[in-house]
C-alpha atoms as a PDB file:
ATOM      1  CA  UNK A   1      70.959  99.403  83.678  1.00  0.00           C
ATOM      2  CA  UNK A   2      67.970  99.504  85.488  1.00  0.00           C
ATOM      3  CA  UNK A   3      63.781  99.829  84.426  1.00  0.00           C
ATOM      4  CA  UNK A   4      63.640 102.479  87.460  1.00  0.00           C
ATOM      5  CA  UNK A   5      63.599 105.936  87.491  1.00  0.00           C
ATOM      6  CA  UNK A   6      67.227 107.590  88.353  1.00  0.00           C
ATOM      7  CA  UNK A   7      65.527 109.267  91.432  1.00  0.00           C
ATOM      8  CA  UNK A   8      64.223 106.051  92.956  1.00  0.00           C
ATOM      9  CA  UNK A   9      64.968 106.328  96.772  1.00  0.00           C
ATOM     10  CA  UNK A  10      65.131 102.288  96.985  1.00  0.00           C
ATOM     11  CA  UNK A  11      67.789 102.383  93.484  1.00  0.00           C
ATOM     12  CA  UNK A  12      69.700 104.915  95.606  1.00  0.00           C
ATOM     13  CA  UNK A  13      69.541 103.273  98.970  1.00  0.00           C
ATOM     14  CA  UNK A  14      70.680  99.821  97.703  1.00  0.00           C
ATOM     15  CA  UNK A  15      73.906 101.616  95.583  1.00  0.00           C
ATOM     16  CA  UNK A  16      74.781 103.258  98.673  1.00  0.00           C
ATOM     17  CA  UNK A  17      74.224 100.113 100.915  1.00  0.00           C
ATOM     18  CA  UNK A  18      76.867  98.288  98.387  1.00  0.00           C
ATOM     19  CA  UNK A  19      79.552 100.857  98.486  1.00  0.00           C
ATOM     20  CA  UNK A  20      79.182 100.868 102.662  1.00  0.00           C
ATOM     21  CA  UNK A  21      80.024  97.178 102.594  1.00  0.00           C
ATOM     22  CA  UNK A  22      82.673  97.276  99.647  1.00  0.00           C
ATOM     23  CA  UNK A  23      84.578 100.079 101.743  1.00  0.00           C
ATOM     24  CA  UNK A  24      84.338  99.262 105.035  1.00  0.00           C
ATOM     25  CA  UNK A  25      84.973  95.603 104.548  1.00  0.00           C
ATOM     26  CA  UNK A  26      86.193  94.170 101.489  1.00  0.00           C
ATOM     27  CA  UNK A  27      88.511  97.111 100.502  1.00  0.00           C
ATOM     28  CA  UNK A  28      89.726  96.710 104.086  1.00  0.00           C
ATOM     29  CA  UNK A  29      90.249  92.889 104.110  1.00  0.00           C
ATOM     30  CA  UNK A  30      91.640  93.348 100.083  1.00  0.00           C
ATOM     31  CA  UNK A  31      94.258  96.016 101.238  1.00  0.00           C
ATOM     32  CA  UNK A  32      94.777  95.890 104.798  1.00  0.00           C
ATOM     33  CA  UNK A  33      94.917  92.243 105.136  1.00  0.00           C
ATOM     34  CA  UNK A  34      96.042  91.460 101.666  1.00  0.00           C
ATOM     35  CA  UNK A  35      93.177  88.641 101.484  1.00  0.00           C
ATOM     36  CA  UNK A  36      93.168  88.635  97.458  1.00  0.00           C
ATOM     37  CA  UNK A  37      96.840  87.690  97.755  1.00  0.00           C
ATOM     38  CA  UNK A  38      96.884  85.187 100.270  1.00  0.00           C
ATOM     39  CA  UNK A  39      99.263  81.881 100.047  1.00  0.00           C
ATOM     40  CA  UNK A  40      96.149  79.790 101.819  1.00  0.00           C
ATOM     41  CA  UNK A  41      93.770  78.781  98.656  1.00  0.00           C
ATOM     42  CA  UNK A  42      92.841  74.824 100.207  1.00  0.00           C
ATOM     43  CA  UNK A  43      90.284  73.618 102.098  1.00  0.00           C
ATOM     44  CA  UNK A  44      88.775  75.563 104.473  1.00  0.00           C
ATOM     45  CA  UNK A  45      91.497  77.805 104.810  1.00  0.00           C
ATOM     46  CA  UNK A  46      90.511  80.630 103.500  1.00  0.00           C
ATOM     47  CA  UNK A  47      86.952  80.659 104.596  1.00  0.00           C
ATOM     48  CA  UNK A  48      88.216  80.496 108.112  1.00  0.00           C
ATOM     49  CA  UNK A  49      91.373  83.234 107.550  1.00  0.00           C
ATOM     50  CA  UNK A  50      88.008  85.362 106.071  1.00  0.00           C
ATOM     51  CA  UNK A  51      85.984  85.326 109.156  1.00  0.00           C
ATOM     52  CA  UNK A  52      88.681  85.633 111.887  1.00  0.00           C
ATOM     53  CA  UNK A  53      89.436  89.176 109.793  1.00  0.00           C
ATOM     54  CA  UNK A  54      86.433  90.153 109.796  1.00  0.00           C
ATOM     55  CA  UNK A  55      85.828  88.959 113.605  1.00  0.00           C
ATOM     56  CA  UNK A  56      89.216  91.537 114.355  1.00  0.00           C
ATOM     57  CA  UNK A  57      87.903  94.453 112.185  1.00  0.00           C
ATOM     58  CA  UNK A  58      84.561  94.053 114.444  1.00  0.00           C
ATOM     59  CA  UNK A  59      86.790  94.398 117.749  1.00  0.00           C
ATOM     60  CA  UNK A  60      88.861  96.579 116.023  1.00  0.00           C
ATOM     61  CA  UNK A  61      85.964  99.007 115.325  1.00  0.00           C
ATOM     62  CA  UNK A  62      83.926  98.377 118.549  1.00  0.00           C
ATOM     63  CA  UNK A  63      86.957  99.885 120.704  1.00  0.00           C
ATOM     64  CA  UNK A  64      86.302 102.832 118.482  1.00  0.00           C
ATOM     65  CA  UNK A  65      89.089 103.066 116.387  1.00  0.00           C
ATOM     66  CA  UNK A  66      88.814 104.219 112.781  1.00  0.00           C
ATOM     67  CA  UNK A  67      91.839 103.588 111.565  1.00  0.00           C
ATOM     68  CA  UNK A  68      92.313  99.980 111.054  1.00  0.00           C
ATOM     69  CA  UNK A  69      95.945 101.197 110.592  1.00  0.00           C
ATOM     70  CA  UNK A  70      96.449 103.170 113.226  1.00  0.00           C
ATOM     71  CA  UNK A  71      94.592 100.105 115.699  1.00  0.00           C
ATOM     72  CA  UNK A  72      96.993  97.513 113.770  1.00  0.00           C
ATOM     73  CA  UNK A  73      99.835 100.214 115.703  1.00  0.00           C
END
């Protein structure tokens, strides 16, 4: 899917760069938090449920835990 050589550093870097967000984020907002099933689909709600997640995941993490489970304890 791409005019680049399979062993381009910069093809390789940006792939890898995608996944880090996808799994440390997303997948955590998707399954922890249960975002992509959320009752609040108006206004602003969402956009503002979105960030205040992802504000607690950063407080979550900077207190060291790795286990957003194991922090929600």
């Amino acid at each position: 899917m791409s005019s680049k050589s399979p062993q381009s550093r910069r093809l390789m870097d940006g792939i890898r760069g995608h996944w880090l967000i996808e799994n440390s984020l997303h997948w955590v907002k998707d399954v922890i938090y249960e975002e992509d099933i959320s009752p609040q689909t108006s206004g602003f709600a969402p956009i503002n449920l979105s960030l205040l997640k992802t504000w607690v995941l950063t407080l979550i993490r900077a207190h060291g835990f790795d286990s957003i489970k194991a922090a929600r304890a």
